[in-house]
C-alpha atoms as a PDB file:
ATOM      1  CA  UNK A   1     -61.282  91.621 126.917  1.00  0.00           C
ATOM      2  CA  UNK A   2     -63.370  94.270 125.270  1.00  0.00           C
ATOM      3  CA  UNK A   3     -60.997  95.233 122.046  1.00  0.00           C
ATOM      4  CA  UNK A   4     -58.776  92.021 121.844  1.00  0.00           C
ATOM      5  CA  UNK A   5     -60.427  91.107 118.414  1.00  0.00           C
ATOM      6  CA  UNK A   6     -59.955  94.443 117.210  1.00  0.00           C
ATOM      7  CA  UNK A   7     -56.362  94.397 117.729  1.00  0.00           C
ATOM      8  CA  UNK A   8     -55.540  90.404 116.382  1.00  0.00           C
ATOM      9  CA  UNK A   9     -53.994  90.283 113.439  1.00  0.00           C
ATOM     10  CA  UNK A  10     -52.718  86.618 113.015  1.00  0.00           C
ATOM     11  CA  UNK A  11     -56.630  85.026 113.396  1.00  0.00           C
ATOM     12  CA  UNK A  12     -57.545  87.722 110.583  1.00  0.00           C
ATOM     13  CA  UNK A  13     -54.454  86.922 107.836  1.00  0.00           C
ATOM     14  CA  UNK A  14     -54.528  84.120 105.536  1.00  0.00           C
ATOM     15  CA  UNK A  15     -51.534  81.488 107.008  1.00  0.00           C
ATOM     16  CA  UNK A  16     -51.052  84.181 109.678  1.00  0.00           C
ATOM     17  CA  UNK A  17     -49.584  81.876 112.294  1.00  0.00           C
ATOM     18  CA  UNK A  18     -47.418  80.934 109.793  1.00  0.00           C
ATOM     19  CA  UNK A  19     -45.447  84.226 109.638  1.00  0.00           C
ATOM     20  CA  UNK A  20     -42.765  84.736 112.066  1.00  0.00           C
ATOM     21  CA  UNK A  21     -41.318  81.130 110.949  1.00  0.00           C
ATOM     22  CA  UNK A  22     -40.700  82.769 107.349  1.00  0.00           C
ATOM     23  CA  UNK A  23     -39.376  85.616 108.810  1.00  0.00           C
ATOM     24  CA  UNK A  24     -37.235  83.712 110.932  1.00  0.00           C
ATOM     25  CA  UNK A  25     -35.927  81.579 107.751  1.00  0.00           C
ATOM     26  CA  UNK A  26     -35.577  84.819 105.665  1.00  0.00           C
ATOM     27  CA  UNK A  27     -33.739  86.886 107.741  1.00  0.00           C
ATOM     28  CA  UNK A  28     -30.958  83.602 108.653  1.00  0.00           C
ATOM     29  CA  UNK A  29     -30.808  83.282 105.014  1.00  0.00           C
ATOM     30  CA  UNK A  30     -30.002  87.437 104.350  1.00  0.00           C
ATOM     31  CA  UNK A  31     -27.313  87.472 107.200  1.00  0.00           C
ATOM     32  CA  UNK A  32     -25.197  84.302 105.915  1.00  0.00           C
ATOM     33  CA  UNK A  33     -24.822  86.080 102.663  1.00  0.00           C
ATOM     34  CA  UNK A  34     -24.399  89.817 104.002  1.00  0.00           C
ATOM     35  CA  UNK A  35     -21.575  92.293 104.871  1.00  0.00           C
ATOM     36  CA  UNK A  36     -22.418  92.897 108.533  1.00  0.00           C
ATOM     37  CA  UNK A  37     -21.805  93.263 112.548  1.00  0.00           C
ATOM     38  CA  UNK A  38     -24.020  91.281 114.771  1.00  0.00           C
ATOM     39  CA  UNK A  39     -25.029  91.856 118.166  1.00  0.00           C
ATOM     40  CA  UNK A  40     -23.533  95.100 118.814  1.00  0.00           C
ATOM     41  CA  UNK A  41     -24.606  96.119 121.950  1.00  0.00           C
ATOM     42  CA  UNK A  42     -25.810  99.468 123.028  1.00  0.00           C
ATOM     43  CA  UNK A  43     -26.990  98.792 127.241  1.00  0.00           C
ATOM     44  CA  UNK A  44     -26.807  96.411 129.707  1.00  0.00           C
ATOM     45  CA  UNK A  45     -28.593  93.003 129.173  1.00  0.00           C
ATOM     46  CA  UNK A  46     -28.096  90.556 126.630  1.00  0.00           C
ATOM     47  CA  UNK A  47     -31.261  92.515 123.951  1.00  0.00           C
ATOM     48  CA  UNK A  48     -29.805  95.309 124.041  1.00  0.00           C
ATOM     49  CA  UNK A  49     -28.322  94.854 120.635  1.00  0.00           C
ATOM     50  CA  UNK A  50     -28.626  95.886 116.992  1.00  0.00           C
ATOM     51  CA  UNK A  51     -27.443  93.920 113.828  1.00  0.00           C
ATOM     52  CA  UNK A  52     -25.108  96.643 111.128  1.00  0.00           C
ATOM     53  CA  UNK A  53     -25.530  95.726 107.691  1.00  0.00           C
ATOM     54  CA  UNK A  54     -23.411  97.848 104.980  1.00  0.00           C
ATOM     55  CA  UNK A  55     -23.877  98.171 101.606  1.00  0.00           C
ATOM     56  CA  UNK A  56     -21.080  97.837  98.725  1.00  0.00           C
ATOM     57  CA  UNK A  57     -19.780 101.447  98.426  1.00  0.00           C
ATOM     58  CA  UNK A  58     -19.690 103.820 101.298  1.00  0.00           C
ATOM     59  CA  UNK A  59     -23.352 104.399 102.834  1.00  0.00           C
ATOM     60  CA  UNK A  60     -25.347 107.662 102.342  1.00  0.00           C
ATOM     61  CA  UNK A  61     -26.447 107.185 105.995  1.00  0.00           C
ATOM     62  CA  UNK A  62     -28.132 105.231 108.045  1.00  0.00           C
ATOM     63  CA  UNK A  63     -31.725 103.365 108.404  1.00  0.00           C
ATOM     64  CA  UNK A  64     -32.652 102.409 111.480  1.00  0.00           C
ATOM     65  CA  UNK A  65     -35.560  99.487 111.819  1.00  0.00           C
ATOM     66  CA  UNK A  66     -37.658  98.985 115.094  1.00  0.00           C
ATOM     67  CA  UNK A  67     -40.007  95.769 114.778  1.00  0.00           C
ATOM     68  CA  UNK A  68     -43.227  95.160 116.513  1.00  0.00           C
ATOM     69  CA  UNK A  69     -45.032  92.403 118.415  1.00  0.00           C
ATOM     70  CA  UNK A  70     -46.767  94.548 120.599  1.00  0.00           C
ATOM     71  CA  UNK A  71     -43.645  95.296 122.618  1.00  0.00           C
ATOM     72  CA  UNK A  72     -43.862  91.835 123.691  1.00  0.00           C
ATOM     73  CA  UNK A  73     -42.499  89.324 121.458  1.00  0.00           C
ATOM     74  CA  UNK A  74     -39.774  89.011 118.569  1.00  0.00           C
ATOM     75  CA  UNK A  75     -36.198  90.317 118.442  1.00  0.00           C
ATOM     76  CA  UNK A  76     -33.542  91.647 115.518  1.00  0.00           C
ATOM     77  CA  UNK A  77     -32.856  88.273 114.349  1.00  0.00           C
ATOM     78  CA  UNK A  78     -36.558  87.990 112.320  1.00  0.00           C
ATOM     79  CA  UNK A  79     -36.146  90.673 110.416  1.00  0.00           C
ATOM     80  CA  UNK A  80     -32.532  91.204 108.420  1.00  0.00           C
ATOM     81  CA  UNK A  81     -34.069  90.658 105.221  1.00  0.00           C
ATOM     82  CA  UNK A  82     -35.940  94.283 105.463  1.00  0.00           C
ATOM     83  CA  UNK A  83     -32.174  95.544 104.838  1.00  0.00           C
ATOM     84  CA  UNK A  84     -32.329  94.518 101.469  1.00  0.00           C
ATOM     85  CA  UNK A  85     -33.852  97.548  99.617  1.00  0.00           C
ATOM     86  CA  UNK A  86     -32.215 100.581 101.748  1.00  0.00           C
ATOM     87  CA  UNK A  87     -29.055  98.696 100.979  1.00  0.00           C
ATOM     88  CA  UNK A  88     -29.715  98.900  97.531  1.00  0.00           C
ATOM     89  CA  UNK A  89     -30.309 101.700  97.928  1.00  0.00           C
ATOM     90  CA  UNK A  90     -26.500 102.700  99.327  1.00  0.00           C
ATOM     91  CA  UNK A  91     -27.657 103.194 102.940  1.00  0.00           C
ATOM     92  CA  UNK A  92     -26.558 101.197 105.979  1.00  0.00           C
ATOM     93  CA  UNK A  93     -28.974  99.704 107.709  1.00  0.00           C
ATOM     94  CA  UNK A  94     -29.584  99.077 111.702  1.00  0.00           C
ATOM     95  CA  UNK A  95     -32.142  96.410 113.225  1.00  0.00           C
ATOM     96  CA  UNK A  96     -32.649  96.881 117.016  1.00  0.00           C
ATOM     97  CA  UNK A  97     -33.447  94.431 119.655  1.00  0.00           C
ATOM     98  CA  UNK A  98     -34.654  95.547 122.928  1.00  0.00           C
ATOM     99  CA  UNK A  99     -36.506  94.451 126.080  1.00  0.00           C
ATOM    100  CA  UNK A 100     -39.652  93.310 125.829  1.00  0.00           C
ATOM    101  CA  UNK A 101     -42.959  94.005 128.503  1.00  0.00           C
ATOM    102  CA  UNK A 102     -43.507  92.581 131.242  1.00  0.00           C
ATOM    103  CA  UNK A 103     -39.958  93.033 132.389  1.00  0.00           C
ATOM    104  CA  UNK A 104     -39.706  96.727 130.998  1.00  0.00           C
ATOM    105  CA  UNK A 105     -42.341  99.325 130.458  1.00  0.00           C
ATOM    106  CA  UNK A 106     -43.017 101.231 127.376  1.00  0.00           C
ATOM    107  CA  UNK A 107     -41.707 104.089 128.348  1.00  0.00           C
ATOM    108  CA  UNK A 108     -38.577 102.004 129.205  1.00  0.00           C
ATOM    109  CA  UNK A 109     -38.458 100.465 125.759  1.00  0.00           C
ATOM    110  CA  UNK A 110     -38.685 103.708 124.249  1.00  0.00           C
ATOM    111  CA  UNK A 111     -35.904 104.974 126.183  1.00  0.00           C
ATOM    112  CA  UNK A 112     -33.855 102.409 125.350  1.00  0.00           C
ATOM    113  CA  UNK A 113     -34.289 102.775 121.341  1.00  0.00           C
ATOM    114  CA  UNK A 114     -33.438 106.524 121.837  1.00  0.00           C
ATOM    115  CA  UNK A 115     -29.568 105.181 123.672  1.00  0.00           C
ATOM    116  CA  UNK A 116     -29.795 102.475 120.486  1.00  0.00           C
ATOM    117  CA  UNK A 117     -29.710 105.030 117.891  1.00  0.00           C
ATOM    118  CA  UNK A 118     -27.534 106.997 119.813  1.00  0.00           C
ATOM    119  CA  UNK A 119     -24.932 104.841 119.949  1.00  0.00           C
ATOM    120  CA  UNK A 120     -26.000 103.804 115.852  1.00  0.00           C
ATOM    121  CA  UNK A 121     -24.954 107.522 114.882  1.00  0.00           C
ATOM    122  CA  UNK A 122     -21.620 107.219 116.509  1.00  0.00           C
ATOM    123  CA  UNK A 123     -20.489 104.475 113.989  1.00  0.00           C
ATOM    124  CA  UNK A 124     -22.155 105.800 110.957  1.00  0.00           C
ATOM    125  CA  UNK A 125     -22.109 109.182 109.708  1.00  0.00           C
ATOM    126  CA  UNK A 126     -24.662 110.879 107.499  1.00  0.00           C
ATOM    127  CA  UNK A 127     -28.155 111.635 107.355  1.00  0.00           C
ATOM    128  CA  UNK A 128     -30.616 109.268 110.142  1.00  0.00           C
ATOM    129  CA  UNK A 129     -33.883 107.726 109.234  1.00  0.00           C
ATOM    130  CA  UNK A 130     -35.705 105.498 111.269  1.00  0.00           C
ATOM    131  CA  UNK A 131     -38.631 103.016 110.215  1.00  0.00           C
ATOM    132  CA  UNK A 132     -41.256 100.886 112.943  1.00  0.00           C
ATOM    133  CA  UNK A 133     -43.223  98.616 112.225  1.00  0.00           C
ATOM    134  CA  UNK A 134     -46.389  98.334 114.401  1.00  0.00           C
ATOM    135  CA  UNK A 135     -45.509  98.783 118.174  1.00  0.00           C
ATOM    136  CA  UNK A 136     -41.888  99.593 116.113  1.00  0.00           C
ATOM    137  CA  UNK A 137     -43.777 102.459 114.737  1.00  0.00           C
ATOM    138  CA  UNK A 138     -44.815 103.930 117.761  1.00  0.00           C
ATOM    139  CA  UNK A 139     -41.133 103.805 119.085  1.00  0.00           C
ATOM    140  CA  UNK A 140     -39.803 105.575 116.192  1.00  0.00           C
ATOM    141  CA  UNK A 141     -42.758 107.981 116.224  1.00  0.00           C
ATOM    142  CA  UNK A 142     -42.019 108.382 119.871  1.00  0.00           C
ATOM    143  CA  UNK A 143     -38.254 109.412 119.163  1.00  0.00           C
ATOM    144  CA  UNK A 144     -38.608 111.615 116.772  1.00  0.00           C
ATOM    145  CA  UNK A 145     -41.386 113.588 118.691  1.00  0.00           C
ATOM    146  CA  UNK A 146     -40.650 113.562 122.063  1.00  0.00           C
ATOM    147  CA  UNK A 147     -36.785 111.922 122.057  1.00  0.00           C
ATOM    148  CA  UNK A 148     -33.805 113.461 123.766  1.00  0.00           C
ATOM    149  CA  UNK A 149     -32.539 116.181 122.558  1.00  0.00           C
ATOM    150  CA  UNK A 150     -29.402 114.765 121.121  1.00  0.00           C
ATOM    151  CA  UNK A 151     -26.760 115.756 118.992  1.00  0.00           C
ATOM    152  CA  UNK A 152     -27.876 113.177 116.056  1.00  0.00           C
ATOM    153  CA  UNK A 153     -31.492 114.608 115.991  1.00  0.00           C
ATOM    154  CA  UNK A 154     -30.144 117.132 113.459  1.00  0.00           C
ATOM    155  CA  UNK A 155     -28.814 114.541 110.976  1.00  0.00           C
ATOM    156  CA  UNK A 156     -32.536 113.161 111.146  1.00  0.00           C
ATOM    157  CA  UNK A 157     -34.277 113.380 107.637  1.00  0.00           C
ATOM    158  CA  UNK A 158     -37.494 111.337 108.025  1.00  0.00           C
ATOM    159  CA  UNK A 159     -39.005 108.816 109.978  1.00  0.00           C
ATOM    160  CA  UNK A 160     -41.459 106.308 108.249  1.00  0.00           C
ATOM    161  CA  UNK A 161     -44.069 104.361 110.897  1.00  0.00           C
ATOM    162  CA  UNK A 162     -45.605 101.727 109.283  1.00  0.00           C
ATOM    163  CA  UNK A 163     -48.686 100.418 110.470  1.00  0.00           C
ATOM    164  CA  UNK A 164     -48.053 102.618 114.212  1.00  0.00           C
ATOM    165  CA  UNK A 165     -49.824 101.771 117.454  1.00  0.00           C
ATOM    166  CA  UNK A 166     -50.244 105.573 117.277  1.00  0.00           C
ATOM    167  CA  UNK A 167     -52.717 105.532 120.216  1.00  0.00           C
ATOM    168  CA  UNK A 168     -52.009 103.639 123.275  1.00  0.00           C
ATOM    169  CA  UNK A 169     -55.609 104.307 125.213  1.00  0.00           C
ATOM    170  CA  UNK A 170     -57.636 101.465 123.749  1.00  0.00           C
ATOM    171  CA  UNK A 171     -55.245  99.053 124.756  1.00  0.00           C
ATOM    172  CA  UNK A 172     -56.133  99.357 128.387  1.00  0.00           C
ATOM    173  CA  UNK A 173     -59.011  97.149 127.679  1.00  0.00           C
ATOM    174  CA  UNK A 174     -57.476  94.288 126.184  1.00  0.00           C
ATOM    175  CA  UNK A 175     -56.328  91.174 127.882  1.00  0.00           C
ATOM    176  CA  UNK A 176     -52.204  92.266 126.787  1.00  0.00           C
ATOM    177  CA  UNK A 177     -52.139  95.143 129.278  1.00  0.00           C
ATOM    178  CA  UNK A 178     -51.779  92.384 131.910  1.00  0.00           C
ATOM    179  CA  UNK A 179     -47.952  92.042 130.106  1.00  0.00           C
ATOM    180  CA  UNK A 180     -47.812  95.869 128.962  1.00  0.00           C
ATOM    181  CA  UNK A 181     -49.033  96.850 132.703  1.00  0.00           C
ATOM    182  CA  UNK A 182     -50.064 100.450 131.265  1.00  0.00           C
ATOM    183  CA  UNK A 183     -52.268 102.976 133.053  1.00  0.00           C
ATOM    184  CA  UNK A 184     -54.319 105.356 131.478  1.00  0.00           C
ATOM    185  CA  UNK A 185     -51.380 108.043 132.205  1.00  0.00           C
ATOM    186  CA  UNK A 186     -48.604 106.397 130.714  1.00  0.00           C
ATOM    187  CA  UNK A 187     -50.720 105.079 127.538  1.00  0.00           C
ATOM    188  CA  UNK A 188     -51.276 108.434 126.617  1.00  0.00           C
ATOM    189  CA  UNK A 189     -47.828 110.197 127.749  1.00  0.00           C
ATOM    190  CA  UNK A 190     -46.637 107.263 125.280  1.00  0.00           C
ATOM    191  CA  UNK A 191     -49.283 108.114 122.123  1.00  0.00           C
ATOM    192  CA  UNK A 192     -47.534 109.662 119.033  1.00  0.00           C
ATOM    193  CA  UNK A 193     -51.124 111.205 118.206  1.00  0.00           C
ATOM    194  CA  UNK A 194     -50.936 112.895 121.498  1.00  0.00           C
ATOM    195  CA  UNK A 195     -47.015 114.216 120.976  1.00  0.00           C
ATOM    196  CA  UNK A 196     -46.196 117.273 118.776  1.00  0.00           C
ATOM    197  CA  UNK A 197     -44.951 116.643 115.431  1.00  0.00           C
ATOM    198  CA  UNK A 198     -40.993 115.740 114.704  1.00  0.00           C
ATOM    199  CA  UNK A 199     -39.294 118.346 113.178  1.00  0.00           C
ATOM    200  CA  UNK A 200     -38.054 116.113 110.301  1.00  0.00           C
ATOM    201  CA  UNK A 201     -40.289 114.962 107.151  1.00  0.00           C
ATOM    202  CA  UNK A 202     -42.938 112.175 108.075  1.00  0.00           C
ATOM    203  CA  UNK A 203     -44.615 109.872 106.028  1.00  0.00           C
ATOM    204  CA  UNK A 204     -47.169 107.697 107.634  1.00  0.00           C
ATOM    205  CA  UNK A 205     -47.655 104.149 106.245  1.00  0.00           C
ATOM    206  CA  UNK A 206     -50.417 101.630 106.169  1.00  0.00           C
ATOM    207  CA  UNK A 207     -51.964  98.282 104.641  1.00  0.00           C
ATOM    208  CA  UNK A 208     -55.155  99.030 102.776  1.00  0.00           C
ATOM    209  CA  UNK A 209     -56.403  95.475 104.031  1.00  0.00           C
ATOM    210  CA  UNK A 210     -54.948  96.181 107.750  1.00  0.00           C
ATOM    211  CA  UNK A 211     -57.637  95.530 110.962  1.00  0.00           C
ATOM    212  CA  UNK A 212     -59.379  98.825 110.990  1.00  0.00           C
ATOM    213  CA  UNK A 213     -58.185 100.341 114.332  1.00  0.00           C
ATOM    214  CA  UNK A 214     -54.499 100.291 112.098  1.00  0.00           C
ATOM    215  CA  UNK A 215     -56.172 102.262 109.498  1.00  0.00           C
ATOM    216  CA  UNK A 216     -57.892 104.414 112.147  1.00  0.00           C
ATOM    217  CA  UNK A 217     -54.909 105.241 114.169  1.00  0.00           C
ATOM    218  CA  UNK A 218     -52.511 106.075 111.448  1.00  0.00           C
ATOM    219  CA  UNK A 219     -54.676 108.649 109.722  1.00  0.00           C
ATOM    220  CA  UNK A 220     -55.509 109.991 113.221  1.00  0.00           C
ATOM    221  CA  UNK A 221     -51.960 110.537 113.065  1.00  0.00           C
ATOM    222  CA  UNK A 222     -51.175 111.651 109.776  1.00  0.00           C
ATOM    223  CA  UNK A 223     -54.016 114.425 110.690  1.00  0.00           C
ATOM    224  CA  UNK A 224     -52.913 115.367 113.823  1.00  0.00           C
ATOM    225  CA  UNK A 225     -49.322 115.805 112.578  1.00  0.00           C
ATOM    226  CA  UNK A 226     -50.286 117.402 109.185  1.00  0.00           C
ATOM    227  CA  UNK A 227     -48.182 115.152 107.535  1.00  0.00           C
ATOM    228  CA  UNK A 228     -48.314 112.289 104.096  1.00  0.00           C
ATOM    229  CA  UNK A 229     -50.523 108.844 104.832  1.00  0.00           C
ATOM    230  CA  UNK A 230     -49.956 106.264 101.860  1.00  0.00           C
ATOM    231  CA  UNK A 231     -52.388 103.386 102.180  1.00  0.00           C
ATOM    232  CA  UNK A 232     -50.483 100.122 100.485  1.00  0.00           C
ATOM    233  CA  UNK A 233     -53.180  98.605  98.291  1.00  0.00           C
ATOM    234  CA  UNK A 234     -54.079  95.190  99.208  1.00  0.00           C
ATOM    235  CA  UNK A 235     -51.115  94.882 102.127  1.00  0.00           C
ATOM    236  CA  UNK A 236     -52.297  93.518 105.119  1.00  0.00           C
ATOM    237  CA  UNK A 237     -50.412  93.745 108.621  1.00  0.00           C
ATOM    238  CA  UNK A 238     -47.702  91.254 108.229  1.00  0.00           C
ATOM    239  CA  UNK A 239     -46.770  91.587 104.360  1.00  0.00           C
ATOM    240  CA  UNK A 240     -47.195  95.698 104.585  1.00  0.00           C
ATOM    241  CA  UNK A 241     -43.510  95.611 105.136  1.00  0.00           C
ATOM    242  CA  UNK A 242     -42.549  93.217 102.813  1.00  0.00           C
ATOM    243  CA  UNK A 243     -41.710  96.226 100.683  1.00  0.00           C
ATOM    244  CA  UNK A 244     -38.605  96.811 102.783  1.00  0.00           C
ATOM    245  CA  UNK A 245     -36.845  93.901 100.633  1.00  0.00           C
ATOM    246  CA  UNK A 246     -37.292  95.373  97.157  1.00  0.00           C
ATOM    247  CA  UNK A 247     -34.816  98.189  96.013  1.00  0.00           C
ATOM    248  CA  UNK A 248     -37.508 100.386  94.290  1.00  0.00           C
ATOM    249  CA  UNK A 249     -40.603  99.861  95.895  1.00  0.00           C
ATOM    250  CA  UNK A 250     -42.820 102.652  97.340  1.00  0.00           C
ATOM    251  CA  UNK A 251     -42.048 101.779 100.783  1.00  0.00           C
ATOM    252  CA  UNK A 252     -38.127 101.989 100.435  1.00  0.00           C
ATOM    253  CA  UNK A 253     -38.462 105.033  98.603  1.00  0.00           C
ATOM    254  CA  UNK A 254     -40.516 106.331 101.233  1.00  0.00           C
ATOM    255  CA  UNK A 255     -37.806 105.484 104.198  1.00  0.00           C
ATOM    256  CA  UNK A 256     -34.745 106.104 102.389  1.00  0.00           C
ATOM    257  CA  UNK A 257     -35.598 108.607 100.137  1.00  0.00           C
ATOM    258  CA  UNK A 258     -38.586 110.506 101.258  1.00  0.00           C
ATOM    259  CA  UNK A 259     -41.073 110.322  98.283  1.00  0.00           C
ATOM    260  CA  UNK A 260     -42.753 106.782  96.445  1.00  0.00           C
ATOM    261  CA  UNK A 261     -40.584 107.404  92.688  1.00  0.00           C
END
């Protein structure tokens, strides 16, 4: 189709293919040694689950992580490792599954991340900040702008997208929409650059080395919400989050904090 290319990532990253297997190894390695619940569910259907790590002391709150993969691949158990630094940093931490396209819609998916950290804020107290990564970005983005209007949306302090699908449009003309099954009405209803701005404090995050319809989108969005873009020098699409692991980088100041230092 017309824009697949523009949209690959794996064909365009060093070793790309090579990525979800580390993840995969990383993440089993984190959990064996880490204080946490698995597979708590929050729905009906076996991905309808989210991982609970704690830190040592009592948490400041809670992180919540939505991965990507386009909405169509991947599920909580790749990415427990991206715990590491908000733990550090005294927060719990919550990695969502949930259903992936063709059997649910976006709209669906995004609907069921809004019941996920619903149920999340029942079990842990304190401030909420939630962190996507890719089509995990636009879900996040999504909640905050246009979620329900639950009781937890006033303990939310910032969301972080990293690396957002912030417009859905394009994707109409690539060869996934025969999995995503969007029309040109939902793609937009679902576009965080079409949605008002969240209430709470945004930052907008991105790979300097990304494909250029990631750098596009996010400082679309960054403009259209008025709010802070950081472009991650020499991060490309699948190490952009890598950050997540280390205590004290940028990007786990960013989520947890709300400010790089």
């Amino acid at each position: 189709m017309e824009l697949d290319d523009a949209y690959a990532n794996a064909a365009h990253i060093p070793d790309g293919a090579r990525y979800p297997d580390r993840w995969a190894e990383e993440a089993a390695q984190f959990r064996a040694n880490a204080l946490c619940a698995l597979d708590i569910a929050y729905g009906e259907g076996p991905r309808a689950r989210f991982d609970l790590f704690h830190p040592a002391r009592l948490a400041r709150g809670v992180v919540v992580f939505v991965h990507g993969g386009y909405w169509r691949m991947f599920d909580k158990s790749y990415w427990s490792h991206l715990a590491a630094g908000s733990l550090a940093q005294g927060w719990a931490v919550a990695i969502v599954s949930y259903d992936l396209c063709p059997q649910a819609t976006i709209t669906q998916i995004g609907d069921q991340v809004a019941t996920a950290v619903n149920v999340i804020a029942q079990r842990v107290s304190g401030p909420i900040r939630l962190t996507g990564h890719s089509a995990g970005g636009q879900l996040v983005a999504r909640l905050g702008a246009i979620g329900p209007n639950a009781a937890w949306k006033t303990r939310l302090a910032g969301i972080v997208p990293i690396s957002p699908v912030a417009d859905l449009t394009p994707l109409l003309n690539t060869s996934m929409n025969a999995d995503l099954r969007l029309g040109a009405q939902e793609a937009r209803a679902q576009s965080p650059v079409y949605m008002p701005a969240p209430e709470c404090p945004v930052t907008v995050w991105v790979g300097s080395d990304e494909r250029p319809v990631f750098i596009e989108q996010s400082q679309r969005l960054a403009q259209h919400w008025g709010c802070e873009i950081y472009v991650d020098p020499v991060k490309h699409h699948f190490d952009v989050i890598a950050g997540l692991t280390m205590p004290s980088s940028p990007l786990t100041l960013a989520v947890c904090c709300g400010h790089l230092a």
